[in-house]
PDB file of N, CA and C in Angstrom:
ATOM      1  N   UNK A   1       0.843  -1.183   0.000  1.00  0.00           N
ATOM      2  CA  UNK A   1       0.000   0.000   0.000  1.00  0.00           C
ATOM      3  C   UNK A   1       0.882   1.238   0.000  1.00  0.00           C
ATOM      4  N   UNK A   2       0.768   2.008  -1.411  1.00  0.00           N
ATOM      5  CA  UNK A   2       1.420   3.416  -0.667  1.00  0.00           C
ATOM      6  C   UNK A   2       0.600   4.448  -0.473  1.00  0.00           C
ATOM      7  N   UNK A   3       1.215   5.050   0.520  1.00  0.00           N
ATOM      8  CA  UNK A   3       0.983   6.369   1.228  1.00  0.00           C
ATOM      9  C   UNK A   3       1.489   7.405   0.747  1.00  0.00           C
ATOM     10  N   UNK A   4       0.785   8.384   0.513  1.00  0.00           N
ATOM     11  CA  UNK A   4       0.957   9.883  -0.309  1.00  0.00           C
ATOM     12  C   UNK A   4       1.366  10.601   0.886  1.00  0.00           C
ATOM     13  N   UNK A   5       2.402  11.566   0.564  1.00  0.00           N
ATOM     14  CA  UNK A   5       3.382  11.971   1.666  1.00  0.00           C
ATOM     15  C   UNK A   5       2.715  13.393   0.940  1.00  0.00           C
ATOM     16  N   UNK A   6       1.669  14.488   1.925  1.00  0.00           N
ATOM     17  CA  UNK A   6       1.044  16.068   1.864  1.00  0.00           C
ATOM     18  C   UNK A   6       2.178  16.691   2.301  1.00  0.00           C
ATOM     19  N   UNK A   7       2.758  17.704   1.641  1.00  0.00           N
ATOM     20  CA  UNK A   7       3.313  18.734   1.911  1.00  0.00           C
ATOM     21  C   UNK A   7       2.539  19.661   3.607  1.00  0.00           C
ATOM     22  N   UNK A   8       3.453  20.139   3.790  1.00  0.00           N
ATOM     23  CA  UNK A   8       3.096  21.282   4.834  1.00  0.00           C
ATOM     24  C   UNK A   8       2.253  22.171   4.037  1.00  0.00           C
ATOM     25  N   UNK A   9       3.085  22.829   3.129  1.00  0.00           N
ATOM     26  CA  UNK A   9       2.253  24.025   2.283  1.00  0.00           C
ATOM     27  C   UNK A   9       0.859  23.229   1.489  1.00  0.00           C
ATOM     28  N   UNK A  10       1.039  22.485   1.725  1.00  0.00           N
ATOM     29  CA  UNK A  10      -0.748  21.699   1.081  1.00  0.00           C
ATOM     30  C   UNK A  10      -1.624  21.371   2.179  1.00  0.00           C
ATOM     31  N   UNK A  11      -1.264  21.198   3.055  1.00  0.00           N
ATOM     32  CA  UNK A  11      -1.968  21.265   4.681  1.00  0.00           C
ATOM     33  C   UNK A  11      -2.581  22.686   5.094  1.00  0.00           C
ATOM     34  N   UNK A  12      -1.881  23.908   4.617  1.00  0.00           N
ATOM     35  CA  UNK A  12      -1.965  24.997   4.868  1.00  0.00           C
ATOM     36  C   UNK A  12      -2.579  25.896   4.051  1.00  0.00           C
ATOM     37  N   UNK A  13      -2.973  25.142   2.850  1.00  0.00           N
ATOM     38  CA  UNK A  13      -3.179  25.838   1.677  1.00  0.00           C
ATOM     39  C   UNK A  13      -4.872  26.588   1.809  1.00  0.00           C
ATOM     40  N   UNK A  14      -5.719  25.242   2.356  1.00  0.00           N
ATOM     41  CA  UNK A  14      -7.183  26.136   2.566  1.00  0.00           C
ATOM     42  C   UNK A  14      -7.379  26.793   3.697  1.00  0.00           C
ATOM     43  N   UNK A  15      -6.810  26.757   5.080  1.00  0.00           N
ATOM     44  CA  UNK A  15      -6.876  27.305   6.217  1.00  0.00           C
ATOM     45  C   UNK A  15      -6.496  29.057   5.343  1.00  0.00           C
ATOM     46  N   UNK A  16      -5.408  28.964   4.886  1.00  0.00           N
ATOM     47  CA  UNK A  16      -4.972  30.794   4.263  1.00  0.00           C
ATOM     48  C   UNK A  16      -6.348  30.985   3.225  1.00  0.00           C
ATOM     49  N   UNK A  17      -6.840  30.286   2.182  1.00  0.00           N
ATOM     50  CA  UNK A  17      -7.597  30.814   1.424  1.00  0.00           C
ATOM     51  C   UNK A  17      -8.865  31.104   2.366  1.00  0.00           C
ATOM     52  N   UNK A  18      -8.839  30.408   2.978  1.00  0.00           N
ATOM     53  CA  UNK A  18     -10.474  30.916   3.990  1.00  0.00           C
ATOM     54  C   UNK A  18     -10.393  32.258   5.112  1.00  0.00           C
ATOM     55  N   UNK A  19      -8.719  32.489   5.126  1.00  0.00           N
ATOM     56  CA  UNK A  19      -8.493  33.550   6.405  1.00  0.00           C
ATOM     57  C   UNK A  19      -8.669  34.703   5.019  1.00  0.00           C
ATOM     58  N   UNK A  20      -8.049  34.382   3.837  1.00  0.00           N
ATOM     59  CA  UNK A  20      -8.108  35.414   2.881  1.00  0.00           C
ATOM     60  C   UNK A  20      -9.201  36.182   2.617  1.00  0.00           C
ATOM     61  N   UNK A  21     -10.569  35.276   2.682  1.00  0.00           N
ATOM     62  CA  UNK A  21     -11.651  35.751   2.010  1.00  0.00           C
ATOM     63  C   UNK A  21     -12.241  36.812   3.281  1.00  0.00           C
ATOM     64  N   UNK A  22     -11.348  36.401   4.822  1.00  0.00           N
ATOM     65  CA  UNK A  22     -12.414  37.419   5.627  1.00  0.00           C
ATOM     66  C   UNK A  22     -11.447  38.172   6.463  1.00  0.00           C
ATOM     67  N   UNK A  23     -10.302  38.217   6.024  1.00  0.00           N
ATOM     68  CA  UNK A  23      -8.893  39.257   6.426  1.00  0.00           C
ATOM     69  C   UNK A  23      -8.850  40.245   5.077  1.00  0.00           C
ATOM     70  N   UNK A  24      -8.500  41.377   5.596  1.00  0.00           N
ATOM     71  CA  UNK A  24      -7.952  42.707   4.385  1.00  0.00           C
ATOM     72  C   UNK A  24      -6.469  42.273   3.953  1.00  0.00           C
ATOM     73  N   UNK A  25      -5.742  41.721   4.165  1.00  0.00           N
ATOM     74  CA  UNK A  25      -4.535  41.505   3.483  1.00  0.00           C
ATOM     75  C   UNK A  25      -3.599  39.767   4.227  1.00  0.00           C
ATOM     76  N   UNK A  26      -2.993  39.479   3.125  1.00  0.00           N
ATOM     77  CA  UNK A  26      -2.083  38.246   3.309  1.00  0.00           C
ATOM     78  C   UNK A  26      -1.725  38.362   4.672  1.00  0.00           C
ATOM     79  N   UNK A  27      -1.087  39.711   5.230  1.00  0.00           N
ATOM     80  CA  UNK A  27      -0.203  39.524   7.037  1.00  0.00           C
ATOM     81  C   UNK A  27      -1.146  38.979   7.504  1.00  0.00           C
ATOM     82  N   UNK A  28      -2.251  39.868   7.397  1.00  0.00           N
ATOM     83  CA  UNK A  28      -3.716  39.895   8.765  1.00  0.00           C
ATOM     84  C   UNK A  28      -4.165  38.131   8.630  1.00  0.00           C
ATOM     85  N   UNK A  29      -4.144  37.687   7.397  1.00  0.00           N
ATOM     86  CA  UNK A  29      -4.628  36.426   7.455  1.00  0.00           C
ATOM     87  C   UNK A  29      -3.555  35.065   7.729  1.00  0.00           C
ATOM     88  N   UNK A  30      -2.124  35.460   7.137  1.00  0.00           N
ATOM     89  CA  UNK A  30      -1.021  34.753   7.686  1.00  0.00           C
ATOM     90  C   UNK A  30      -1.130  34.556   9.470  1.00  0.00           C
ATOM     91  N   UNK A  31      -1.492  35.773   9.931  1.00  0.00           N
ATOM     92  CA  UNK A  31      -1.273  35.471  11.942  1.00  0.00           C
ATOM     93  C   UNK A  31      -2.989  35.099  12.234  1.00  0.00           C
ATOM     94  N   UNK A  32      -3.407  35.258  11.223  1.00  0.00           N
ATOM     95  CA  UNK A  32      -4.741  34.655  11.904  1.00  0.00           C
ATOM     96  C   UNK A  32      -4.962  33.000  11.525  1.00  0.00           C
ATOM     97  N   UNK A  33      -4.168  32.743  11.358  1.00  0.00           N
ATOM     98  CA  UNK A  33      -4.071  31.144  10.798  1.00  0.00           C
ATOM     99  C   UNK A  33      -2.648  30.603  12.125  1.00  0.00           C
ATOM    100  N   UNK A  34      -1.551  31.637  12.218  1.00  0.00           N
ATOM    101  CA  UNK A  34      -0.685  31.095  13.075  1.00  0.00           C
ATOM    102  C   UNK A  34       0.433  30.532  12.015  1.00  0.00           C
ATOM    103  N   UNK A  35       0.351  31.147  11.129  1.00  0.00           N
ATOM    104  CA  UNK A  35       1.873  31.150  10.025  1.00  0.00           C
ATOM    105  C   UNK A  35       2.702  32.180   9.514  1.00  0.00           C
ATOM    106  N   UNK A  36       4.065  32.213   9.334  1.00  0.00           N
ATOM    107  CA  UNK A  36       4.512  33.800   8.917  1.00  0.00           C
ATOM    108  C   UNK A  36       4.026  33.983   7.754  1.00  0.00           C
ATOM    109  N   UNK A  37       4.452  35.348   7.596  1.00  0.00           N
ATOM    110  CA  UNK A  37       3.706  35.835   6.243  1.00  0.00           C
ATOM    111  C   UNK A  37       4.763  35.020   5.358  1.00  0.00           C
ATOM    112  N   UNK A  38       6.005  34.864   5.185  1.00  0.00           N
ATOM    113  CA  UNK A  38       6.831  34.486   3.884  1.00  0.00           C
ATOM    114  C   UNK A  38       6.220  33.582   3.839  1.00  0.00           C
ATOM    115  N   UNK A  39       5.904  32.657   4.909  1.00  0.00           N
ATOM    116  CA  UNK A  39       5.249  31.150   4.503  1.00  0.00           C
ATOM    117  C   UNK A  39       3.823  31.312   3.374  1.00  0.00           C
ATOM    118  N   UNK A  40       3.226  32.622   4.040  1.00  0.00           N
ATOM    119  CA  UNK A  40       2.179  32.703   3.194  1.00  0.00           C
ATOM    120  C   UNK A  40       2.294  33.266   2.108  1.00  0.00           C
ATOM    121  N   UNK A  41       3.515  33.833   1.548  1.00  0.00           N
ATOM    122  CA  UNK A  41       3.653  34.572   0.295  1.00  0.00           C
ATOM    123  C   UNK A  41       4.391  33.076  -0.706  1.00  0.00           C
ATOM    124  N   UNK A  42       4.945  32.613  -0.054  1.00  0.00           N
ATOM    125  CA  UNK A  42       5.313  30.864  -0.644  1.00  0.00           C
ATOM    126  C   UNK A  42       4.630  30.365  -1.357  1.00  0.00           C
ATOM    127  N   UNK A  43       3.215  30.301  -0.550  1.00  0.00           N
ATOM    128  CA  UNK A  43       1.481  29.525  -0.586  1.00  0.00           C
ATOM    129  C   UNK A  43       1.131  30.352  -1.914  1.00  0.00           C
ATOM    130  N   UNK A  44       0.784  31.602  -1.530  1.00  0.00           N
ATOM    131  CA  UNK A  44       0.419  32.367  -2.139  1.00  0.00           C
ATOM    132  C   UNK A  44       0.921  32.239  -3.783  1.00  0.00           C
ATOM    133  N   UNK A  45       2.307  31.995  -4.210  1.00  0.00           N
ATOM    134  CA  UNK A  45       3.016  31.840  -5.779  1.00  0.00           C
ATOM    135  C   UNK A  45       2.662  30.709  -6.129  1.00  0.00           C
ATOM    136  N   UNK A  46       1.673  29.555  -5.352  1.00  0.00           N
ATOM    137  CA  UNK A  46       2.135  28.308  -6.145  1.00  0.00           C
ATOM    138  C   UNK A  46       0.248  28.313  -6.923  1.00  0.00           C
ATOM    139  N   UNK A  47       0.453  27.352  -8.075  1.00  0.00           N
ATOM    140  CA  UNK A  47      -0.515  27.467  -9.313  1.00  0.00           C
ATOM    141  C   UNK A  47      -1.776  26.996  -8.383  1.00  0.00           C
ATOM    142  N   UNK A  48      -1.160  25.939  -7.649  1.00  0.00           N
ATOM    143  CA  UNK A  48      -2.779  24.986  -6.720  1.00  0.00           C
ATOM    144  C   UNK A  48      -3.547  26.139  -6.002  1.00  0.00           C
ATOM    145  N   UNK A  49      -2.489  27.088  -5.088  1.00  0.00           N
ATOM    146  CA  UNK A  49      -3.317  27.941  -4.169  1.00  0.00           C
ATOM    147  C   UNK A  49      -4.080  29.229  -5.407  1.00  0.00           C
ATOM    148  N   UNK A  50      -3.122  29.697  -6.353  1.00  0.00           N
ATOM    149  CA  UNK A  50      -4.299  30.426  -7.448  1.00  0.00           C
ATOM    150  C   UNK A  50      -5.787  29.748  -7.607  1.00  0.00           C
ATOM    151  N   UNK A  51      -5.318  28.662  -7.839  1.00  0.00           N
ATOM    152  CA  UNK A  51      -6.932  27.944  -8.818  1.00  0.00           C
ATOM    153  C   UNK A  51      -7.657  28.054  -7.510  1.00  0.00           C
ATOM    154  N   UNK A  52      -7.311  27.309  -6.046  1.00  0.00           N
ATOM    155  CA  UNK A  52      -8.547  27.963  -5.043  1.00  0.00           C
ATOM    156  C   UNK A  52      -8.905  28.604  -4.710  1.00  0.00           C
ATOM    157  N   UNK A  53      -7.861  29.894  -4.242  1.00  0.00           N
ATOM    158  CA  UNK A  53      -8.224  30.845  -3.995  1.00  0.00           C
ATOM    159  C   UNK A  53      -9.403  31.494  -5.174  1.00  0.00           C
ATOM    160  N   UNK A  54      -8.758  31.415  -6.452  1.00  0.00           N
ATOM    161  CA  UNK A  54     -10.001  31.883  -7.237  1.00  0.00           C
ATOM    162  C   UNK A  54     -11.321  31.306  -7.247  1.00  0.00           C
ATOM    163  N   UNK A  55     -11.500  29.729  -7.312  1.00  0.00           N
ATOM    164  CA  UNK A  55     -12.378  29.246  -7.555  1.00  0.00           C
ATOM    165  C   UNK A  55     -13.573  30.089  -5.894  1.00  0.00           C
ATOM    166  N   UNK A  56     -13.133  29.863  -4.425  1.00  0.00           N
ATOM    167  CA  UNK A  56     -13.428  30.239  -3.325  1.00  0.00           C
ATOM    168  C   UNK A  56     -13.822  31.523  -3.730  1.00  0.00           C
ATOM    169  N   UNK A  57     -12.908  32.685  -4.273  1.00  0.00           N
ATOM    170  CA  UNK A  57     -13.679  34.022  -4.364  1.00  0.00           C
ATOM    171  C   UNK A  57     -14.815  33.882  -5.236  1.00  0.00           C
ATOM    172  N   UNK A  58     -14.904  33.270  -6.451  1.00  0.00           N
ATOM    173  CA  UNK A  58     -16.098  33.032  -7.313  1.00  0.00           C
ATOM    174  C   UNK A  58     -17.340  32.739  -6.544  1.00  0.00           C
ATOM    175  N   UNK A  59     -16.906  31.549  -5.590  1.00  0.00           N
ATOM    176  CA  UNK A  59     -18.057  30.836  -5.089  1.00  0.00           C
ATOM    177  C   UNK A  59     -18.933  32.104  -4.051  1.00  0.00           C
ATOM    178  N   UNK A  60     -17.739  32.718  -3.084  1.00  0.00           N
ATOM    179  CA  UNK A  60     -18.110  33.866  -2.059  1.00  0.00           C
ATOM    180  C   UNK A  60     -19.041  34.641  -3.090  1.00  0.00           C
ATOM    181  N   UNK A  61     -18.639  35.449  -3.727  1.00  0.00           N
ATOM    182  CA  UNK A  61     -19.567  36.434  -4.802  1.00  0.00           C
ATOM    183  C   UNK A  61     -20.604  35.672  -5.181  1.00  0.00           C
ATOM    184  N   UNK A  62     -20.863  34.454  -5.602  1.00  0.00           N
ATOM    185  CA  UNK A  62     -22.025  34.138  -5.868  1.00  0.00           C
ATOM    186  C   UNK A  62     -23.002  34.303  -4.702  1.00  0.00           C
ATOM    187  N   UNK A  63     -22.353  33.561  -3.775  1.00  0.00           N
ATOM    188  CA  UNK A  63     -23.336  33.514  -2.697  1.00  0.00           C
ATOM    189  C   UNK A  63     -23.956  34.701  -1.367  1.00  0.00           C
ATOM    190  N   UNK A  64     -23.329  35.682  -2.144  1.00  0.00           N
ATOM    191  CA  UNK A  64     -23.564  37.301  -1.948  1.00  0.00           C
ATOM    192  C   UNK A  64     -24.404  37.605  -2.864  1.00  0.00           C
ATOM    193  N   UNK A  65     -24.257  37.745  -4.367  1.00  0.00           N
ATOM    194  CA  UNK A  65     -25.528  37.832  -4.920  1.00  0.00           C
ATOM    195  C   UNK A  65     -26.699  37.396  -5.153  1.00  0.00           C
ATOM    196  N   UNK A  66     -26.823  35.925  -4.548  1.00  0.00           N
ATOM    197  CA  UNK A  66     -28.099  35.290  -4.302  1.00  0.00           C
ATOM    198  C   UNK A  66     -28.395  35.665  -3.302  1.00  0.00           C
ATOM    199  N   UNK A  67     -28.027  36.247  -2.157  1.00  0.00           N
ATOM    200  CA  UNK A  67     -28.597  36.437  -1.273  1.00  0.00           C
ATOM    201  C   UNK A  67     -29.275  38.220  -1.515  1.00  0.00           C
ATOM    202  N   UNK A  68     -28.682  38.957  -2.242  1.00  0.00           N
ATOM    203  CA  UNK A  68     -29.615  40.109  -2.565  1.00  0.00           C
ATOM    204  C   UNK A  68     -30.869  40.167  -2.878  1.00  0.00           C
ATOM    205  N   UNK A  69     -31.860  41.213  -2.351  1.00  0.00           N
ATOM    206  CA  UNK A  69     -33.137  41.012  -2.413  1.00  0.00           C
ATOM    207  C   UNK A  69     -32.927  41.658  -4.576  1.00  0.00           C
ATOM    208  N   UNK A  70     -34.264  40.801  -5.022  1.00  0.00           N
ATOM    209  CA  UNK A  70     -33.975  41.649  -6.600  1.00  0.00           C
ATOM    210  C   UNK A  70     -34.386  42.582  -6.878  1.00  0.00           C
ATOM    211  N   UNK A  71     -34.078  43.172  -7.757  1.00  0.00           N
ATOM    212  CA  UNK A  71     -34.031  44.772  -8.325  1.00  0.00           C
ATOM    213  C   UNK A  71     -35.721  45.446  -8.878  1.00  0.00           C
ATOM    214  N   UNK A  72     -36.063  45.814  -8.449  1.00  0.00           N
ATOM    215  CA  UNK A  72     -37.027  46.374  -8.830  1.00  0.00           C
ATOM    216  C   UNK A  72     -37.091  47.435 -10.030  1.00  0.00           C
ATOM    217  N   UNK A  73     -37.967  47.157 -10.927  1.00  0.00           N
ATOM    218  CA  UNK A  73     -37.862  47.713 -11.995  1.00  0.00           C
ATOM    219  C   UNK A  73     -38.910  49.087 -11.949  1.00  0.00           C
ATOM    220  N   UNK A  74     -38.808  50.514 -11.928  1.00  0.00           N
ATOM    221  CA  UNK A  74     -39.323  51.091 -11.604  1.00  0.00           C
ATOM    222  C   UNK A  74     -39.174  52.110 -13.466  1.00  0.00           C
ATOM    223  N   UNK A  75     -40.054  53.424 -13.243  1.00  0.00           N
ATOM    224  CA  UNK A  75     -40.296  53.860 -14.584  1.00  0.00           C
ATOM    225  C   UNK A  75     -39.097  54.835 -14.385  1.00  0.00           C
ATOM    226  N   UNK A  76     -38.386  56.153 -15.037  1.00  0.00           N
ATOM    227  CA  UNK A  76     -37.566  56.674 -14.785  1.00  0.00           C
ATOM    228  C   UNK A  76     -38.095  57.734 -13.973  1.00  0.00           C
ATOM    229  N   UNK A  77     -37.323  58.318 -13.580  1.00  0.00           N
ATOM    230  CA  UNK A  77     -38.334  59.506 -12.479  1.00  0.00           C
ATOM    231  C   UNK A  77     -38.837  59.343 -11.385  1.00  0.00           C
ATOM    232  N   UNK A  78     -39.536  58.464 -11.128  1.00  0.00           N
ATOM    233  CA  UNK A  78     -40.416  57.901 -10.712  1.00  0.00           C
ATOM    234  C   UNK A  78     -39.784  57.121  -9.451  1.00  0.00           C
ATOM    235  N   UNK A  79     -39.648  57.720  -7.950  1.00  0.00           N
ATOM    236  CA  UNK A  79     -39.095  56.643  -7.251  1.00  0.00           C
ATOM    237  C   UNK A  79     -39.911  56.308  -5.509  1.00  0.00           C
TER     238      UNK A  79
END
């Protein structure tokens, strides 16, 4: 049987994308996870953490705009 040997930085990879989406910048979310920032600027260059991080912001925005009440269509002027 073999065993797949996870990186550290792949252990660490969604804990930062999830501090990302609700921290203002990489530091704030690097110490709110309990990692230095270089570690998180490491994370941050590699192709795997792009594709989640993006895919995660996509998903966040969606689920912000479903939750908006919808737009009411009104005449011009008129409010």
């Amino acid at each position: 049987m073999h065993t797949r040997k996870i990186s550290k930085q792949a252990c660490q990879r969604e804990p930062l994308i999830l501090a990302l989406l609700q921290q203002p910048s990489v530091e704030k979310a690097a110490t709110s996870i309990g990692i230095y920032t270089v570690t998180a600027w490491r994370i941050w260059k590699t192709a795997e953490f792009k594709a989640g991080y993006r895919k995660a912001r996509e998903e966040a925005y969606s689920q912000t705009v479903a939750r908006l009440p919808p737009a009411r269509q009104s005449p011009l002027g008129l409010r």
